[in-house]
Protein backbone atom coordinates (compact mmCIF):
# COMPACT_ATOMS: atom_id res chain seq x y z
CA UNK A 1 -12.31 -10.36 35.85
CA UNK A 2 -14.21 -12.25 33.80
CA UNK A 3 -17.52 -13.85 36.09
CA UNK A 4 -18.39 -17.03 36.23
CA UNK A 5 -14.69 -18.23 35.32
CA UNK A 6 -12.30 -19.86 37.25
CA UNK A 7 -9.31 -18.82 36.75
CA UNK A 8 -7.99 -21.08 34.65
CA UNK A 9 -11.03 -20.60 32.48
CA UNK A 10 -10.51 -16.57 32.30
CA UNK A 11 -7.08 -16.98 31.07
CA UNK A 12 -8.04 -19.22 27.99
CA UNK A 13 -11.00 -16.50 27.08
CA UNK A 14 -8.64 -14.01 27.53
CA UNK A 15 -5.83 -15.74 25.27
CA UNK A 16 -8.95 -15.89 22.43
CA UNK A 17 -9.89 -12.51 22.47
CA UNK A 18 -6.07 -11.48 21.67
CA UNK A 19 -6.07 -13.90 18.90
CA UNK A 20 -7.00 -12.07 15.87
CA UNK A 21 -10.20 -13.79 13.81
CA UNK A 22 -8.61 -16.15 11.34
CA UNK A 23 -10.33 -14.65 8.35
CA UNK A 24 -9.40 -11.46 9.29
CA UNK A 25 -5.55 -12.14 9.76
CA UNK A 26 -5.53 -13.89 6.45
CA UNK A 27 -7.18 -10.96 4.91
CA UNK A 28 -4.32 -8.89 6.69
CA UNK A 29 -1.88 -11.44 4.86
CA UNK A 30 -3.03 -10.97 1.61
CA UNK A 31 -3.32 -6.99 2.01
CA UNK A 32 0.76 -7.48 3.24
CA UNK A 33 1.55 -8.86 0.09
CA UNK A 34 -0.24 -6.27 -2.31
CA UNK A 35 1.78 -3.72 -0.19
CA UNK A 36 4.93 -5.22 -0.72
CA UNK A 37 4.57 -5.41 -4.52
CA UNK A 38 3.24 -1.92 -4.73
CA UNK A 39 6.54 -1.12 -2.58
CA UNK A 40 8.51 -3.30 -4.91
CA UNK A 41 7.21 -1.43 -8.15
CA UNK A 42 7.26 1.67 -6.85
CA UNK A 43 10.70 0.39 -6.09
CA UNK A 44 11.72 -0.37 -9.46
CA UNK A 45 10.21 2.41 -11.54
CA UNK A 46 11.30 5.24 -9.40
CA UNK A 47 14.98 3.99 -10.14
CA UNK A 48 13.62 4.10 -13.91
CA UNK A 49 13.02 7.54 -13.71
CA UNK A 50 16.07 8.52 -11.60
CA UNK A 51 17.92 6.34 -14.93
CA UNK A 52 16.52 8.40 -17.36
CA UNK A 53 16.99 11.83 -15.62
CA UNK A 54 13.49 12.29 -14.38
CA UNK A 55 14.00 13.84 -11.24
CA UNK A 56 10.88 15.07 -10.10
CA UNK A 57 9.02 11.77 -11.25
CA UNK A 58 11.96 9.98 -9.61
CA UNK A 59 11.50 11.64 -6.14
CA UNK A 60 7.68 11.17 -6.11
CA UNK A 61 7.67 7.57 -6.92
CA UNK A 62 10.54 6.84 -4.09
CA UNK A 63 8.21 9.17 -1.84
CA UNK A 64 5.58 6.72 -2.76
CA UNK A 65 7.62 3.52 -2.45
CA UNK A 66 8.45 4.85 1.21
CA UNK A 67 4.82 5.65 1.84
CA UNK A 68 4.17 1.54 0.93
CA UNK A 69 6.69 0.37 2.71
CA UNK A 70 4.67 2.35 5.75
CA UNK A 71 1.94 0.30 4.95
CA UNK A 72 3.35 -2.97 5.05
CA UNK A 73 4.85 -1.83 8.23
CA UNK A 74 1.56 -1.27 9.58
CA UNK A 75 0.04 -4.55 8.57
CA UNK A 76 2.93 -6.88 9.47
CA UNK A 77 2.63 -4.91 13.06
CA UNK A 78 -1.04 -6.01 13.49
CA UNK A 79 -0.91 -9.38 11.61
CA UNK A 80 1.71 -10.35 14.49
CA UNK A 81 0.17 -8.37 17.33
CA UNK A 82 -2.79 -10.88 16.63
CA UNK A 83 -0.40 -13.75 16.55
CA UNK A 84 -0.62 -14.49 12.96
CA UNK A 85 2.16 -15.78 10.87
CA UNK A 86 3.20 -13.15 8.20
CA UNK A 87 3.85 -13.92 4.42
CA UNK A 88 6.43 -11.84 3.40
CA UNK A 89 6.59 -12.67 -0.24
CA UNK A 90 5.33 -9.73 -2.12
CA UNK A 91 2.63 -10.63 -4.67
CA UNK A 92 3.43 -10.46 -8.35
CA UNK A 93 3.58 -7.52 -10.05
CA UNK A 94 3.41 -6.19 -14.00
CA UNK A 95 5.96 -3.52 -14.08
CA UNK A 96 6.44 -0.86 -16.89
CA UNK A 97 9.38 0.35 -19.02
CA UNK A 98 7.70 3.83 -20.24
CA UNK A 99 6.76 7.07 -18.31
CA UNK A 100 3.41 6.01 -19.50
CA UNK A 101 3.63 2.53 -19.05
CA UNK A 102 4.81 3.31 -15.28
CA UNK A 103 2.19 5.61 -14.30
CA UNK A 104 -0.62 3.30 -15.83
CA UNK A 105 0.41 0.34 -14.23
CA UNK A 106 0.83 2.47 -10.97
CA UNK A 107 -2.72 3.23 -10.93
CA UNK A 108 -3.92 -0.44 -11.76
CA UNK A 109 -2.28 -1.44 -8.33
CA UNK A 110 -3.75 1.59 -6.68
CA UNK A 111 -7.30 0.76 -7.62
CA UNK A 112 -6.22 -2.95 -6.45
CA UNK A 113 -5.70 -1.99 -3.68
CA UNK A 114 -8.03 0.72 -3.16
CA UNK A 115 -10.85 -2.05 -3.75
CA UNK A 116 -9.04 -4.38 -1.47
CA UNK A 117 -8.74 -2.08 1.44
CA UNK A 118 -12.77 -1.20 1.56
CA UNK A 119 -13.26 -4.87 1.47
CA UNK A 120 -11.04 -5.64 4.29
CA UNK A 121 -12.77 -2.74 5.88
CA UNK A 122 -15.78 -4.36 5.51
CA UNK A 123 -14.28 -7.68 6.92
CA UNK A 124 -12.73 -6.40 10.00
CA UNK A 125 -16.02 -4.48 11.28
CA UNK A 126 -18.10 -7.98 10.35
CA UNK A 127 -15.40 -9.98 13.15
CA UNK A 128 -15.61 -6.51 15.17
CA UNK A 129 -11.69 -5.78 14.06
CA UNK A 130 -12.18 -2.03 14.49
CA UNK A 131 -8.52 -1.32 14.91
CA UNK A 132 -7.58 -3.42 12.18
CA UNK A 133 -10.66 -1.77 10.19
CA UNK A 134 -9.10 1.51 10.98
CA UNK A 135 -5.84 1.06 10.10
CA UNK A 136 -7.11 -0.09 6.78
CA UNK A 137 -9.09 3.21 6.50
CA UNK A 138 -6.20 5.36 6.98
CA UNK A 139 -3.93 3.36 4.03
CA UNK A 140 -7.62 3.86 2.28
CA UNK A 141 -7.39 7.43 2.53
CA UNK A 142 -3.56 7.53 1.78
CA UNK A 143 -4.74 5.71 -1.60
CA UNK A 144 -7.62 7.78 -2.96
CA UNK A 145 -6.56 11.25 -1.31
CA UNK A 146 -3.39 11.12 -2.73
CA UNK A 147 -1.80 7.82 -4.68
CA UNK A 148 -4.28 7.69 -7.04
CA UNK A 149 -5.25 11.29 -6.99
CA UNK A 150 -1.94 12.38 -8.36
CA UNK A 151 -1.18 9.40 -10.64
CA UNK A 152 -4.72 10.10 -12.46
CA UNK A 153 -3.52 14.00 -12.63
CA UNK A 154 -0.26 12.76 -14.55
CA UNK A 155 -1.89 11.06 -16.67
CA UNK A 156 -4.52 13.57 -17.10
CA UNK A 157 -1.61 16.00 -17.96
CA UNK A 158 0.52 14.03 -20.62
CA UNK A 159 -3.31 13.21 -22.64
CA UNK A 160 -3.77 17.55 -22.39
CA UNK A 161 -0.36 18.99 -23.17
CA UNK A 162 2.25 15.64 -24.57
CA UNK A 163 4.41 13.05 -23.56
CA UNK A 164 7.57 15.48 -24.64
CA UNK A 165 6.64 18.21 -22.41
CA UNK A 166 5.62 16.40 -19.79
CA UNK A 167 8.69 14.66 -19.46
CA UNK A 168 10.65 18.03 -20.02
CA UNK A 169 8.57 19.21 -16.93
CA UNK A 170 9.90 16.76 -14.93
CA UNK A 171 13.48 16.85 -15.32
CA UNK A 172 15.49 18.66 -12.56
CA UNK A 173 17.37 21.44 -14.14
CA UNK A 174 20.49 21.23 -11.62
CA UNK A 175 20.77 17.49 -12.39
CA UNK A 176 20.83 18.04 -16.08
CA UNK A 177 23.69 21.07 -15.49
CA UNK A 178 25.75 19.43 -12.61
């Protein structure tokens, strides 16, 4: 019990602690929408590379995609747990056509959103949000530690040994025979 409150009282205090800080659930909003358009491009260019018979590059990319669509999950969860109003609508996005163009653009969003997650981190501990903070910091981690990690190592890789050998790396050798 809250002292000093009547009852009536305790129950409106307690209905604004639940209540998420409004600059914090429009933060979560916005980070929603960058998820869903990494999810959405991750979407589209894993189907690219399934198209052209880049299997391995295919199954990352829709491992990727899946991991996004995590995210979102995650945010939408806490954007309503603290009675906010989601925007579903995914942000816009600058998809590629190329293997290069793909994993370039890839990376962009990752360092979007790798800058937008420490911000929100940043945020949420300023309102005292430190499950919101630490949900962020785990989709943080899931971006440096591995996103970005491995989309800078592709690229790193077609600049050392070519964009015709890389790509012949990545084609699965059952699909090409079946």
């Amino acid at each position: 019990m809250l002292r000093g409150l009547g009852h009536h009282a305790q129950i409106a205090s307690l209905e604004h602690i639940m209540k998420g800080h409004p600059e914090v659930v429009d933060y979560l909003k916005q980070l929603l929408r960058g998820e869903l358009a990494a999810r959405d491009q991750y979407f589209l260019h894993s189907r690219r590379y399934e198209d052209q018979g880049l299997m391995a590059l295919y199954e990352r990319i829709n491992h990727e995609m899946e991991e996004e669509t995590e995210h979102a999950d995650a945010l939408l969860r806490r954007i309503l747990f603290l009675e906010g109003d989601p925007d579903m609508r995914p942000a816009e996005f600058d998809p590629g056509k190329t293997v290069v163009e793909m994993l370039e653009r890839d990376l962009v969003v990752e360092y979007e959103v790798r800058a937008n997650l420490a911000a929100g981190m940043k945020l949420c501990e300023g309102h005292g949000d430190y499950v919101s903070r630490d949900i962020l910091l785990k989709q943080l981690q899931d971006t440096e530690e591995d996103h970005a990690w491995w989309l800078e190592q592709q690229l790193g890789l077609i600049r050392r040994i070519g964009l015709e050998l890389y790509q012949t790396s990545k084609i699965d050798k059952g699909h090409v025979a079946g």
